[in-house]
C-alpha atoms as a PDB file:
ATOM      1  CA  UNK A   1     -27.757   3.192  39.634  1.00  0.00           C
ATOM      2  CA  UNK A   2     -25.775   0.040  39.470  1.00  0.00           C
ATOM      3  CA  UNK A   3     -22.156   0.749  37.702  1.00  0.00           C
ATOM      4  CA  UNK A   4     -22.444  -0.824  34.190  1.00  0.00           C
ATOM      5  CA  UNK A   5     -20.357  -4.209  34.370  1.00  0.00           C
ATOM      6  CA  UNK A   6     -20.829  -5.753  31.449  1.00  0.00           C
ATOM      7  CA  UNK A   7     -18.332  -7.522  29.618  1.00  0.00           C
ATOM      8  CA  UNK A   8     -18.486  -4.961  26.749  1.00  0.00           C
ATOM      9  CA  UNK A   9     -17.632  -2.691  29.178  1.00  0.00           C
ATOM     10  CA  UNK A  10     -15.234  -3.675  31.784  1.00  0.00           C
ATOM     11  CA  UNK A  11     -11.657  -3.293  30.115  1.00  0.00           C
ATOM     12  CA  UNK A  12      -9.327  -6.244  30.731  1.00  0.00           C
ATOM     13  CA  UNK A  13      -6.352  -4.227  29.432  1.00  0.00           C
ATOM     14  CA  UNK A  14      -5.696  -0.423  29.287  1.00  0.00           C
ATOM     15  CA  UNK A  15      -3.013   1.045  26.715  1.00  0.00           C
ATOM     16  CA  UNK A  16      -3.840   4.166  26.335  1.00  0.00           C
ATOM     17  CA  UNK A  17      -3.302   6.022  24.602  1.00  0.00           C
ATOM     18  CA  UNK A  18      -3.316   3.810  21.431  1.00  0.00           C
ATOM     19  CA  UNK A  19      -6.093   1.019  22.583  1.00  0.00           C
ATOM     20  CA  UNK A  20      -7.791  -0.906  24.993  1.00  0.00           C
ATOM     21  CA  UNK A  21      -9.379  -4.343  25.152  1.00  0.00           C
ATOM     22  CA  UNK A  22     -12.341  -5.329  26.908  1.00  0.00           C
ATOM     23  CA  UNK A  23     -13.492  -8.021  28.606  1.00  0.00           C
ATOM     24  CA  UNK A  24     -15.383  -9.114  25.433  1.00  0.00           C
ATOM     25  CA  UNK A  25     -12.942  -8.913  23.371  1.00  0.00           C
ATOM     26  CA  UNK A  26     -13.523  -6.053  21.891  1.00  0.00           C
ATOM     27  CA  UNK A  27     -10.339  -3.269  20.769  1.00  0.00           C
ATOM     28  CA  UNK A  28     -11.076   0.443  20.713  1.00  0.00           C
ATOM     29  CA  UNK A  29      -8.279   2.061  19.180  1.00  0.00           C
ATOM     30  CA  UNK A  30      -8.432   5.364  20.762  1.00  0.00           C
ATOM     31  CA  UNK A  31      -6.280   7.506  17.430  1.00  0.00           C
ATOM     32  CA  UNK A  32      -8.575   7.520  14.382  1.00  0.00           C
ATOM     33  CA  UNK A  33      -6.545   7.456  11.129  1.00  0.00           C
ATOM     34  CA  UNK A  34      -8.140   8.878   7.973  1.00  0.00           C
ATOM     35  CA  UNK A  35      -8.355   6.402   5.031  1.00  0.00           C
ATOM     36  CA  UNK A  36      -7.630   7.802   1.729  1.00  0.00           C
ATOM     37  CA  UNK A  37      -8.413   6.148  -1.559  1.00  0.00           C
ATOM     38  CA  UNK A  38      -5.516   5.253  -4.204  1.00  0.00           C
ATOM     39  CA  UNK A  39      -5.020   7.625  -7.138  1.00  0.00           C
ATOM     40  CA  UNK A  40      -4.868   5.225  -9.992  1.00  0.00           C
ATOM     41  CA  UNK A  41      -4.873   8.368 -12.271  1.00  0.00           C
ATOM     42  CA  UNK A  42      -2.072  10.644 -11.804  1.00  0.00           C
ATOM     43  CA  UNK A  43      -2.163  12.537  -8.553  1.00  0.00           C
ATOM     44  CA  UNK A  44      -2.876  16.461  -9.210  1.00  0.00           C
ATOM     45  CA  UNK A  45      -0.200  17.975  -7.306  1.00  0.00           C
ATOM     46  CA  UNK A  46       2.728  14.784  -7.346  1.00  0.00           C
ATOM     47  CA  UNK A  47       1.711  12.981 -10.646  1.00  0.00           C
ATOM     48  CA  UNK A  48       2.079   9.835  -8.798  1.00  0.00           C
ATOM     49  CA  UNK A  49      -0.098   7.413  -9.863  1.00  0.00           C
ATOM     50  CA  UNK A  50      -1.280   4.446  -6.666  1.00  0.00           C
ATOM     51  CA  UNK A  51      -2.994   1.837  -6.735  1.00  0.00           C
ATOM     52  CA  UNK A  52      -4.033  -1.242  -4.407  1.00  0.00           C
ATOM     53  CA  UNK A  53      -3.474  -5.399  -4.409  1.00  0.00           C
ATOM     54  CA  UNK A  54      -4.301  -7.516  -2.559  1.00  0.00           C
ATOM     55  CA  UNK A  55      -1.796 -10.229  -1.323  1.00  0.00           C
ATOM     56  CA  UNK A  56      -3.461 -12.668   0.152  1.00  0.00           C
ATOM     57  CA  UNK A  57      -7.078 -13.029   0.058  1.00  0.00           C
ATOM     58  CA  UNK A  58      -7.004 -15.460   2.914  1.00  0.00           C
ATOM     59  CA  UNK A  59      -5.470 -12.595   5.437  1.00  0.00           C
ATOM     60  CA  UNK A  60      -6.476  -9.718   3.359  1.00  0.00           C
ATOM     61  CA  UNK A  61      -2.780  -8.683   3.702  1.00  0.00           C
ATOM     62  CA  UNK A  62      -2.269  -6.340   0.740  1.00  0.00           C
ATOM     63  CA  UNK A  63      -0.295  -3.307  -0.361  1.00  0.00           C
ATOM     64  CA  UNK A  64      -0.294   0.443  -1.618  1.00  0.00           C
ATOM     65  CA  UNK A  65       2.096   0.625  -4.831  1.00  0.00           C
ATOM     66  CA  UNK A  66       3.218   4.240  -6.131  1.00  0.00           C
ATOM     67  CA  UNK A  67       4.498   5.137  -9.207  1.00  0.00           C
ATOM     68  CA  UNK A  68       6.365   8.121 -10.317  1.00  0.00           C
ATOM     69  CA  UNK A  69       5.018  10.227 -13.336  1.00  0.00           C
ATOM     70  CA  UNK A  70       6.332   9.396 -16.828  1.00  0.00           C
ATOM     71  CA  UNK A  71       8.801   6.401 -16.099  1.00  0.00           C
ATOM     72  CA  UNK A  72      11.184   5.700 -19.150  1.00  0.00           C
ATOM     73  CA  UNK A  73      13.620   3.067 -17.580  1.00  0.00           C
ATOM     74  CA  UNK A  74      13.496   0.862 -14.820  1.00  0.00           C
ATOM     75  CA  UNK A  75      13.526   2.246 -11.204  1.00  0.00           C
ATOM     76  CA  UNK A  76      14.738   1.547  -7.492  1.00  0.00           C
ATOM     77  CA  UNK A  77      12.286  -0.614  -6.019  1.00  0.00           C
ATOM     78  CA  UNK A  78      11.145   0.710  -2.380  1.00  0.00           C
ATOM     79  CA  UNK A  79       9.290  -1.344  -0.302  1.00  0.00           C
ATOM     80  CA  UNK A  80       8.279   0.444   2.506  1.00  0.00           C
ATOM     81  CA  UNK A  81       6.872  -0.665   6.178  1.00  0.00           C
ATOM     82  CA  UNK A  82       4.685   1.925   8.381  1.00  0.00           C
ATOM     83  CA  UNK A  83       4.870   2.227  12.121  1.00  0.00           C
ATOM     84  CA  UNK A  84       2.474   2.505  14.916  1.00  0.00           C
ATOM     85  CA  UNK A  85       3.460   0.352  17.738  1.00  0.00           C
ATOM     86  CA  UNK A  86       2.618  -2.710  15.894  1.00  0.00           C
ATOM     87  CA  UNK A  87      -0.670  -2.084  16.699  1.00  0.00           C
ATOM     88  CA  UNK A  88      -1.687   1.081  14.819  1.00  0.00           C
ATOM     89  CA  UNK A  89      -2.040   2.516  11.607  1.00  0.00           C
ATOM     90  CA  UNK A  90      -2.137   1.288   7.625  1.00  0.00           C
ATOM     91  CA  UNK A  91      -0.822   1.863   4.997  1.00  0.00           C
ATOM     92  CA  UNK A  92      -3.675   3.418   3.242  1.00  0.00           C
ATOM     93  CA  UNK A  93      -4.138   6.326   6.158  1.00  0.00           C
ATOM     94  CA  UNK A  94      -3.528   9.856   5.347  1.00  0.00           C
ATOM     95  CA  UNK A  95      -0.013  10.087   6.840  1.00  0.00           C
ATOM     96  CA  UNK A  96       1.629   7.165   4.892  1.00  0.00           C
ATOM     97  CA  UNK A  97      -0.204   7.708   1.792  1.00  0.00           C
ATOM     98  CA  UNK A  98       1.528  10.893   1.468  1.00  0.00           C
ATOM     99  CA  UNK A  99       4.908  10.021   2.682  1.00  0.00           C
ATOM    100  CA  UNK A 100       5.465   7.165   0.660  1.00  0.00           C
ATOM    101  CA  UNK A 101       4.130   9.472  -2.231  1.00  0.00           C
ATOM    102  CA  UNK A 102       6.352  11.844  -1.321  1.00  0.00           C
ATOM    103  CA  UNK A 103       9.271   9.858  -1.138  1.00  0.00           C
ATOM    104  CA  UNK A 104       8.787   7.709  -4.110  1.00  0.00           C
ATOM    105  CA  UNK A 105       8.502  10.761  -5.940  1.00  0.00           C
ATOM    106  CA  UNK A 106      11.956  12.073  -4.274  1.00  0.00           C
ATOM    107  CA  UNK A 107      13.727   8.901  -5.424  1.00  0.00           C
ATOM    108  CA  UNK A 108      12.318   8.754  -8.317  1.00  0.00           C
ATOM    109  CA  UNK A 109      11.179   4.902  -7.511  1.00  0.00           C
ATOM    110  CA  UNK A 110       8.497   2.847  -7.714  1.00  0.00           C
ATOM    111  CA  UNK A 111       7.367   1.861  -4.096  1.00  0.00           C
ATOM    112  CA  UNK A 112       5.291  -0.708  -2.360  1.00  0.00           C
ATOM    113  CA  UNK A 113       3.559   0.345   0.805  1.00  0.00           C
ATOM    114  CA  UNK A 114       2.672  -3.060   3.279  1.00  0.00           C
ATOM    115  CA  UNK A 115      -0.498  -3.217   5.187  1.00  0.00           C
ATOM    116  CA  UNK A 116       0.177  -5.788   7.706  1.00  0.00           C
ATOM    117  CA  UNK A 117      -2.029  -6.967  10.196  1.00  0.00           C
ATOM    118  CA  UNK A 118      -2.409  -5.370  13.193  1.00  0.00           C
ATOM    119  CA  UNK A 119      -2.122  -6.458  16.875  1.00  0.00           C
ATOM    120  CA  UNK A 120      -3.458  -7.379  19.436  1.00  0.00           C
ATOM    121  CA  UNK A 121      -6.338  -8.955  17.166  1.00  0.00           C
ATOM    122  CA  UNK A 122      -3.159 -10.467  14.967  1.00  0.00           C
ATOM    123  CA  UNK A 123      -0.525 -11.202  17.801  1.00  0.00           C
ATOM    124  CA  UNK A 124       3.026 -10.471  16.793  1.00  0.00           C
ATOM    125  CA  UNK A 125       4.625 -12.281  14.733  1.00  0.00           C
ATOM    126  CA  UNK A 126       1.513 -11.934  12.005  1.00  0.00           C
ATOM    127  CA  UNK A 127       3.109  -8.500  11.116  1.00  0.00           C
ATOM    128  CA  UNK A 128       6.634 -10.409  10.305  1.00  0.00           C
ATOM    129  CA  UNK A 129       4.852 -13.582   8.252  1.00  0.00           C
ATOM    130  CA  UNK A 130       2.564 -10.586   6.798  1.00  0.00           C
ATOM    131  CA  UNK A 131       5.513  -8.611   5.499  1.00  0.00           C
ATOM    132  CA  UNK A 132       7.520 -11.742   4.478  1.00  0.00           C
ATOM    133  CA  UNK A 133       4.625 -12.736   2.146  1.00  0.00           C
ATOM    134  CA  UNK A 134       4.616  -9.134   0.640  1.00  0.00           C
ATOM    135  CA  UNK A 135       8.248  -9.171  -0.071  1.00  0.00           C
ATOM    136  CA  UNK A 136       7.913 -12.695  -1.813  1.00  0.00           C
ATOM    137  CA  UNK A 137       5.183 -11.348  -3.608  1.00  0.00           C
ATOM    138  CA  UNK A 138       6.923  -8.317  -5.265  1.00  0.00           C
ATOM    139  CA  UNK A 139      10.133 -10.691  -5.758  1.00  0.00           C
ATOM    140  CA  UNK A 140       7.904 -13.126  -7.904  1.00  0.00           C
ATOM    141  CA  UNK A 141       8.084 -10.270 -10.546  1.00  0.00           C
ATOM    142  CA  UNK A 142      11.592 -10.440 -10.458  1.00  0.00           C
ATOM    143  CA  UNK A 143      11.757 -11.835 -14.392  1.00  0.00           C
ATOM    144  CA  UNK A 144       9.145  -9.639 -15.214  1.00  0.00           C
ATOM    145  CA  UNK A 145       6.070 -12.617 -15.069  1.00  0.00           C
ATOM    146  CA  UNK A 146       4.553 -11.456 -11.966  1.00  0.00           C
ATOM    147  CA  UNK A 147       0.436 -10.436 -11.816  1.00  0.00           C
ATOM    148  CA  UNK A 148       1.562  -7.252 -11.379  1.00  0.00           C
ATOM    149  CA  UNK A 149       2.188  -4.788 -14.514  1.00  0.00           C
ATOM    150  CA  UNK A 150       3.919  -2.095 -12.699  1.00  0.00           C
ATOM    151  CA  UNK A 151       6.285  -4.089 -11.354  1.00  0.00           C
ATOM    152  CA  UNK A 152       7.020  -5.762 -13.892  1.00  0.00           C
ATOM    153  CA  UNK A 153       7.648  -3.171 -16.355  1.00  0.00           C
ATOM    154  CA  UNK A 154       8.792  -0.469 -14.077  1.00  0.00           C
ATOM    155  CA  UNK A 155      10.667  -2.135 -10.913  1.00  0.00           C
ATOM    156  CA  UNK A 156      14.469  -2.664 -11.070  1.00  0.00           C
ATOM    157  CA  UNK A 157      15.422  -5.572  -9.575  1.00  0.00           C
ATOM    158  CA  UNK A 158      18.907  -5.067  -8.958  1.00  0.00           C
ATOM    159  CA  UNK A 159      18.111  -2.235  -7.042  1.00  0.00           C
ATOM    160  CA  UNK A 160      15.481  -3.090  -4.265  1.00  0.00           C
ATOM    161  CA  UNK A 161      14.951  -1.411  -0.927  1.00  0.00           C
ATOM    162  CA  UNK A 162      13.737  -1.995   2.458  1.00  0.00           C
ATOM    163  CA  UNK A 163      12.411   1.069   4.329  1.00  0.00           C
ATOM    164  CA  UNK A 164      10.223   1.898   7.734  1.00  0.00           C
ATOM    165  CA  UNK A 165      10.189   3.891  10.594  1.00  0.00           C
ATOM    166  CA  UNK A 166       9.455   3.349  14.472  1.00  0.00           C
ATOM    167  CA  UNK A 167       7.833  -0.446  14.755  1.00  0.00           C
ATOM    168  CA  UNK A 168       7.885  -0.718  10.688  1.00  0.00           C
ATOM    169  CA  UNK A 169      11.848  -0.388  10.806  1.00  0.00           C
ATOM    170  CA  UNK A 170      11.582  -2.906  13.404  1.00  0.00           C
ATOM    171  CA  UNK A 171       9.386  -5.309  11.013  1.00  0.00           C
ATOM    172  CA  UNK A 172      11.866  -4.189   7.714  1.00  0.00           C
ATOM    173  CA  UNK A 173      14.893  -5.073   9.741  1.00  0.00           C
ATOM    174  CA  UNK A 174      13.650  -8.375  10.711  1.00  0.00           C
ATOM    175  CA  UNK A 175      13.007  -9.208   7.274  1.00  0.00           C
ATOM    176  CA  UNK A 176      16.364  -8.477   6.119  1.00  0.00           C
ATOM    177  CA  UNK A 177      17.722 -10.785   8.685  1.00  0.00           C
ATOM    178  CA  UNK A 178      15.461 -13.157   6.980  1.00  0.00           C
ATOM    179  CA  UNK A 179      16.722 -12.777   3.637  1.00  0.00           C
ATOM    180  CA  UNK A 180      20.256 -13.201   5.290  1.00  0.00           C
ATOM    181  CA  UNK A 181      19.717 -16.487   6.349  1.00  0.00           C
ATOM    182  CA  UNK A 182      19.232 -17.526   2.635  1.00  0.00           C
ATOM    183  CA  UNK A 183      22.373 -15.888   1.843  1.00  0.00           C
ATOM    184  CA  UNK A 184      20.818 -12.469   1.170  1.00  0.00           C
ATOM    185  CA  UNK A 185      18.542 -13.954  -1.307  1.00  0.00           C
ATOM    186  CA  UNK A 186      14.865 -13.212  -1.042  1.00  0.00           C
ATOM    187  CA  UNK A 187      12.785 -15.002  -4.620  1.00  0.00           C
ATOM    188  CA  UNK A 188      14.229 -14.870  -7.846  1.00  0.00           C
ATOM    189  CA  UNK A 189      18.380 -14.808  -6.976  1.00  0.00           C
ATOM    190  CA  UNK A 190      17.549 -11.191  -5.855  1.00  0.00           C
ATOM    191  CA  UNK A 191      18.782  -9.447  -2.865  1.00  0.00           C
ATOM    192  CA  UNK A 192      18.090  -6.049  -0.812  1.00  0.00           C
ATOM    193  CA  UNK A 193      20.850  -3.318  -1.761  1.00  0.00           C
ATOM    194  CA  UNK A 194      20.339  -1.500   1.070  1.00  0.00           C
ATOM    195  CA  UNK A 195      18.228  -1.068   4.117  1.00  0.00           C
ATOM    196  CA  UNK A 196      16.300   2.196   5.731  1.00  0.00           C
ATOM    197  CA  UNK A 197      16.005   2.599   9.304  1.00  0.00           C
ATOM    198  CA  UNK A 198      13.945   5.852  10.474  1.00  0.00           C
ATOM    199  CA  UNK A 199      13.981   6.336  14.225  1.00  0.00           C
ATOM    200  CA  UNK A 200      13.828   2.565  14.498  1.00  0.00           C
ATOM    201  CA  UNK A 201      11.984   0.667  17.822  1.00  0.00           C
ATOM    202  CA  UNK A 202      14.449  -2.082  19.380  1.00  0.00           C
ATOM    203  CA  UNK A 203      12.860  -1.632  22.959  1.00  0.00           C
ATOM    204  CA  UNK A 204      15.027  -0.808  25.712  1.00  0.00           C
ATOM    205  CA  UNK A 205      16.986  -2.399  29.347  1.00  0.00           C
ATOM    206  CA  UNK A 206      14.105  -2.536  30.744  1.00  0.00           C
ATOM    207  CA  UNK A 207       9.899  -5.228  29.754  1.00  0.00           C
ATOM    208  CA  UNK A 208       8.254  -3.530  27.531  1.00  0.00           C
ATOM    209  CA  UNK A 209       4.579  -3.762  28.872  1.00  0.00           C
ATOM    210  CA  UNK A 210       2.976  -3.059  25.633  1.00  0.00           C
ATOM    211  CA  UNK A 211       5.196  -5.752  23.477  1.00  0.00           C
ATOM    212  CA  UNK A 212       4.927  -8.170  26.059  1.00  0.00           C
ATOM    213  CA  UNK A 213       1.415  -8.057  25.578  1.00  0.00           C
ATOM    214  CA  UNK A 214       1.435  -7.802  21.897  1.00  0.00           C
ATOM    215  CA  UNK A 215       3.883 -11.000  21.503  1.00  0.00           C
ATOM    216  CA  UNK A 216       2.565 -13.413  23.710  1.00  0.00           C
ATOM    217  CA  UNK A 217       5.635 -15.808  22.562  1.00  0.00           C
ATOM    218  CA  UNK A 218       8.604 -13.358  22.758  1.00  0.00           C
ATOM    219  CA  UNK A 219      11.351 -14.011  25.494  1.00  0.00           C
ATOM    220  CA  UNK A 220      11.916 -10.560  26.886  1.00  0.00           C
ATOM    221  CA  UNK A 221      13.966  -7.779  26.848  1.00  0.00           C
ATOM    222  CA  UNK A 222      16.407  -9.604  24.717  1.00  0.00           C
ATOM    223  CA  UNK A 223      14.280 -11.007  21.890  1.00  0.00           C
ATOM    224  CA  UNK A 224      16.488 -10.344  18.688  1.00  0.00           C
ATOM    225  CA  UNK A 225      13.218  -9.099  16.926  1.00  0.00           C
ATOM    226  CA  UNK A 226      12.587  -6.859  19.066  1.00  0.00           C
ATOM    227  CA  UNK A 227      16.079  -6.004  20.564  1.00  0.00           C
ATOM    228  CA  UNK A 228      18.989  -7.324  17.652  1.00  0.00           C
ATOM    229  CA  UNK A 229      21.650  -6.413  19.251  1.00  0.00           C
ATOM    230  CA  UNK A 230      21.578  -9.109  21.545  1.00  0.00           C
ATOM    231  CA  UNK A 231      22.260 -11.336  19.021  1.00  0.00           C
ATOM    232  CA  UNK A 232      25.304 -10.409  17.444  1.00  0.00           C
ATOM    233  CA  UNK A 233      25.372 -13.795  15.652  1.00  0.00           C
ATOM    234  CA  UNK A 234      22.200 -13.446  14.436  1.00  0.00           C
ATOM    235  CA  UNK A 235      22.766  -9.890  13.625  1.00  0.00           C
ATOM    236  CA  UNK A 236      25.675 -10.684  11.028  1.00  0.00           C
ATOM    237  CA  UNK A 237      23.390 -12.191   8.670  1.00  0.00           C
ATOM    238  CA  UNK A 238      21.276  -8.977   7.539  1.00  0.00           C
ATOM    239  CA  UNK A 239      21.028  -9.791   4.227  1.00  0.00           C
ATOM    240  CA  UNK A 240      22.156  -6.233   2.597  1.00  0.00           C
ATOM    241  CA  UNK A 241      25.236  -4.445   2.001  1.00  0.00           C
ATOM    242  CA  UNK A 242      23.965  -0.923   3.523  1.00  0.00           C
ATOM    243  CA  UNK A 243      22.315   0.207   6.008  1.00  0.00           C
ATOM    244  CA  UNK A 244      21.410   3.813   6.625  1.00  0.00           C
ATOM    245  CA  UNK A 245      19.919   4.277  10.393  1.00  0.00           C
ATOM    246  CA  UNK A 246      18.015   7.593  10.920  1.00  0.00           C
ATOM    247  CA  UNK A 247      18.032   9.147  14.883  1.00  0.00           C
ATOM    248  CA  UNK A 248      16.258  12.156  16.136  1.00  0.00           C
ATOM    249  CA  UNK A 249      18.342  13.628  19.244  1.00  0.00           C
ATOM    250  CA  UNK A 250      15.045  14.023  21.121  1.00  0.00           C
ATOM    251  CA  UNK A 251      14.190  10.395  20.841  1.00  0.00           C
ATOM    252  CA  UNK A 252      13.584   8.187  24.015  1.00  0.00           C
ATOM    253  CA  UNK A 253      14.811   5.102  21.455  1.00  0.00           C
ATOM    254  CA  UNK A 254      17.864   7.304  20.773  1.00  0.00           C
ATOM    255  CA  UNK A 255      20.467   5.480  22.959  1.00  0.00           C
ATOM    256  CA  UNK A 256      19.343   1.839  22.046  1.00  0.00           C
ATOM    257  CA  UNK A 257      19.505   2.570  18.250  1.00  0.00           C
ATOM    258  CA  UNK A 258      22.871   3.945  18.394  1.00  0.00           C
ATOM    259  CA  UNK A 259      24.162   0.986  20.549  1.00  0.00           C
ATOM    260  CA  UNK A 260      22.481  -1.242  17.824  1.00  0.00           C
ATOM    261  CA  UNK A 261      24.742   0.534  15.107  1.00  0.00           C
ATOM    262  CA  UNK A 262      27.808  -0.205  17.418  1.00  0.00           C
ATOM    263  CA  UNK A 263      26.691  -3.968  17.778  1.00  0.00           C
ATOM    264  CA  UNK A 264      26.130  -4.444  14.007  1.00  0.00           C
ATOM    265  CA  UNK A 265      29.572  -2.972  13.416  1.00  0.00           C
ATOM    266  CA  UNK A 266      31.164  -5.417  15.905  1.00  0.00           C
ATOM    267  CA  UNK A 267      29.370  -8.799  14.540  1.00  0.00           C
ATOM    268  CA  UNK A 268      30.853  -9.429  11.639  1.00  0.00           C
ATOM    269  CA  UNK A 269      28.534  -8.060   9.353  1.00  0.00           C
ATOM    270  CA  UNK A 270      30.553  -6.919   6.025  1.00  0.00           C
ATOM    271  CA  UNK A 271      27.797  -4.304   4.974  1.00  0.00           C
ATOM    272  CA  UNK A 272      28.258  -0.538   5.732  1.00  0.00           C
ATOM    273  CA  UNK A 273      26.094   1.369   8.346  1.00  0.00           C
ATOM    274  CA  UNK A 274      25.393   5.095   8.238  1.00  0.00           C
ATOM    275  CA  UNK A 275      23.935   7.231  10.836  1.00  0.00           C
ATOM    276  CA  UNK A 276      22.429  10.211  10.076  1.00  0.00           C
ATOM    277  CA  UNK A 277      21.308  12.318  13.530  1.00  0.00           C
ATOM    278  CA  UNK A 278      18.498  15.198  13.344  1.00  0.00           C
ATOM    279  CA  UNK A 279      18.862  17.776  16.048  1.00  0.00           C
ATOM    280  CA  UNK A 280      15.783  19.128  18.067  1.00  0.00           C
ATOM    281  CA  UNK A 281      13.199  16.906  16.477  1.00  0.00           C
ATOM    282  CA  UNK A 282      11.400  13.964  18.521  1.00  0.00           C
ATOM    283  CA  UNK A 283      10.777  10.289  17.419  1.00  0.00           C
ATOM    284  CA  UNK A 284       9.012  10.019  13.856  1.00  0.00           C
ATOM    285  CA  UNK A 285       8.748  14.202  13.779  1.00  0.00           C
ATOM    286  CA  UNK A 286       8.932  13.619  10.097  1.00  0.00           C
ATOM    287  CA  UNK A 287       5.177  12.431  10.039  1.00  0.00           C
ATOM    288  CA  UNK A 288       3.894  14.584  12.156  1.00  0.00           C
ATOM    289  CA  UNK A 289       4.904  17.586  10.818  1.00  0.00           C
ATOM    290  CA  UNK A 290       5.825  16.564   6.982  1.00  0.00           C
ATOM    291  CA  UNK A 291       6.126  20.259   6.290  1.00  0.00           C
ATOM    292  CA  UNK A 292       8.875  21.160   8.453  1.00  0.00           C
ATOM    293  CA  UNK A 293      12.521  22.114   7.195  1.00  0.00           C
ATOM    294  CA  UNK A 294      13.957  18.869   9.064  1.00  0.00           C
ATOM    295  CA  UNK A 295      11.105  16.644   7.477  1.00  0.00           C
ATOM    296  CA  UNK A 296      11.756  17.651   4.282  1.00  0.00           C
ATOM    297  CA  UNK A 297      15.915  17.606   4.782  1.00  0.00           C
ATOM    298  CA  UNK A 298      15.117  13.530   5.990  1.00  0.00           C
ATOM    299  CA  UNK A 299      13.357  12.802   2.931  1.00  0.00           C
ATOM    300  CA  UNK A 300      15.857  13.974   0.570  1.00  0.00           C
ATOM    301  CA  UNK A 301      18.723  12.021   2.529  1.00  0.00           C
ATOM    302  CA  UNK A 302      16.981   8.950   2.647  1.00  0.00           C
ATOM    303  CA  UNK A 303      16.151   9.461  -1.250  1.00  0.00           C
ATOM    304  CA  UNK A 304      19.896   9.917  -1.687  1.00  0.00           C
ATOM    305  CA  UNK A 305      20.665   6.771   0.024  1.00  0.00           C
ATOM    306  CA  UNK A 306      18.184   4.616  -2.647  1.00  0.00           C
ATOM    307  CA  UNK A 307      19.663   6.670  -5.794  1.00  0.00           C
ATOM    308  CA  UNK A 308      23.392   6.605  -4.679  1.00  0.00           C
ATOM    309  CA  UNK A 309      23.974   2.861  -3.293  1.00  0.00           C
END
C-alpha cells in the first residue's frame, strides 16, 4: 500500500509534545484540556461565584471573572494570565478555573481570568494585543460606568494586580512594561500596584525553536518580550511599584529568571522586587499538583503579596 501523503497528513512542523501542524494547515494539539462551565451561582465547595464576557466579539477574546462570597467593600482587583507555551491552554480549562478560584478566594479579590488567543493559528504578538485589550477593558470600569456590574461595584481600583505563570507571566510582564511607557497609567489615571511572576518564561542563551516559530517577527534570543533583561532601558519602565517573582529550584528557567531579578534591580527601576524560591518542586508544580503542601504554601504567599502591598 502506498504511504498516505496527503496534505492532511504529512506534518510540516513537529512540536511535540504540545502540537503539530500539517501540511494543510491543520493544528493537533496533542494535551486535551477539560472545559468547565462558569458558576454564576455560588460555587458549592468555594462560594465563588464566575462568570464569562466576552471582550471583543471581533476576536472572541474574552475573560473568566471570579468573585468571592459575600463582598461588603471593595476588593483587590487580580487580573490573571494562564500559561501554556503560548500555544496551549484557556482560561476556562479545569486547571485555571480552579486556581484562579482558589486564589481569588485566598485574597479575598475579585479576579479576571484572560483567554487570549492562541498560537500558532494567532502568531505572537495576538496574545500581547489580546491581553492589552482585556486590561483596557476592566480599566474602563475604573469610575464605576463600565458594562460590567461586578466590577464596578466590587473591584478596587487603587488596588489592581497583574498575575501569571510560565508564558502568562511572560504576557503579564509585557503588559506592565506597557503601562510604563504611559507613565504607569493603564485607562482611567489607574496604575498596577504590584506585579506576580510564577516560574516566569524569559527563554534562555541559546533560539528557542518553538518561539521562533510561534513569533515569526521576533529578533532572537534577545527580544525584550521574550528575554527583558536585555533591555535594561526598556526594563526600567515596568509600570508598578512591586514585583514579587516566584522560582522553583528544579526549574530549567531557574537561572534566567533570577538573572532577570538582578537586571531589573540594576536598571533603574524604583519599584521593589521579591523572590520567593520553592525547594524540590519543578516549573509550574503548583498546577499540577494543586494539592500538595508547596502548592498550597505558593498560593497563600502570593495572596499575601495582593493583601499586603
Amino acid at each position: 500500500m502506498e504511504p498516505n501523503n496527503t496534505a492532511s497528513s504529512q506534518v510540516l512542523h513537529d512540536f511535540s509534545p504540545r502540537f503539530r501542524v500539517y501540511a494543510d494547515g491543520r493544528v493537533e494539539r496533542l494535551r486535551t484540556i477539560n472545559i468547565i462551565l462558569p458558576a454564576p451561582s455560588h460555587d458549592p465547595i468555594t462560594g465563588i461565584q464566575s462568570k464569562d464576557v466576552t471582550i471583543s466579539p471581533v476576536t472572541g477574546v474574552s475573560a473568566r471573572l471570579f468573585l468571592p462570597p459575600n463582598p461588603t467593600h471593595k476588593l483587590p482587583l487580580l487580573i490573571y494570565i494562564h500559561g501554556g507555551a503560548f500555544c496551549l491552554q484557556s482560561a476556562f480549562s479545569s486547571t485555571f478555573h480552579h486556581y484562579v478560584s482558589s486564589l481569588a478566594l485566598e485574597a479575598n479579590a475579585i479576579a479576571v481570568s484572560v483567554d487570549y488567543r492562541l498560537a500558532p493559528e494567532h502568531p505572537i504578538p495576538a496574545c500581547y494585543e489580546d491581553s492589552w485589550s482585556v486590561i483596557q477593558w476592566v480599566f474602563s470600569h475604573a469610575n464605576a460606568d463600565g458594562p460590567e456590574s461586578w466590577l464596578n461595584r466590587h473591584a478596587d481600583f487603587s488596588g489592581v494586580f497583574l498575575a501569571g505563570d510560565s508564558a502568562g507571566s511572560n504576557i503579564a510582564h509585557d503588559m506592565a512594561i506597557r503601562a510604563g511607557f504611559d507613565g504607569g497609567h493603564v485607562g482611567g489615571g489607574v496604575k498596577f500596584l504590584g506585579v506576580v511572576l510564577v516560574h516566569p518564561f524569559f527563554g534562555s542563551d541559546q533560539p528557542d525553536r518553538l518561539w521562533m516559530f510561534l513569533c515569526p517577527d521576533t529578533s532572537g534570543v534577545n527580544d525584550p518580550r521574550l528575554n527583558p533583561g536585555a533591555d535594561l532601558t526598556r526594563l526600567s519602565r515596568l509600570g508598578c511599584s512591586k514585583v514579587l517573582v516566584c522560582v522553583a529550584e528544579e526549574d530549567q528557567f531557574r537561572e534566567r529568571v533570577l538573572s532577570y531579578c538582578e537586571g531589573l534591580k540594576e536598571s533603574g527601576w524604583s519599584g521593589e522586587v521579591e523572590i520567593v524560591e520553592t525547594k524540590g518542586e519543578d516549573h509550574v508544580f503548583h498546577l499540577f499538583n494543586p494539592n500538595s503542601e508547596n502548592a498550597a504554601t505558593l498560593l497563600k504567599r502570593v495572596a499575601l503579596f495582593v493583601n499586603r502591598v
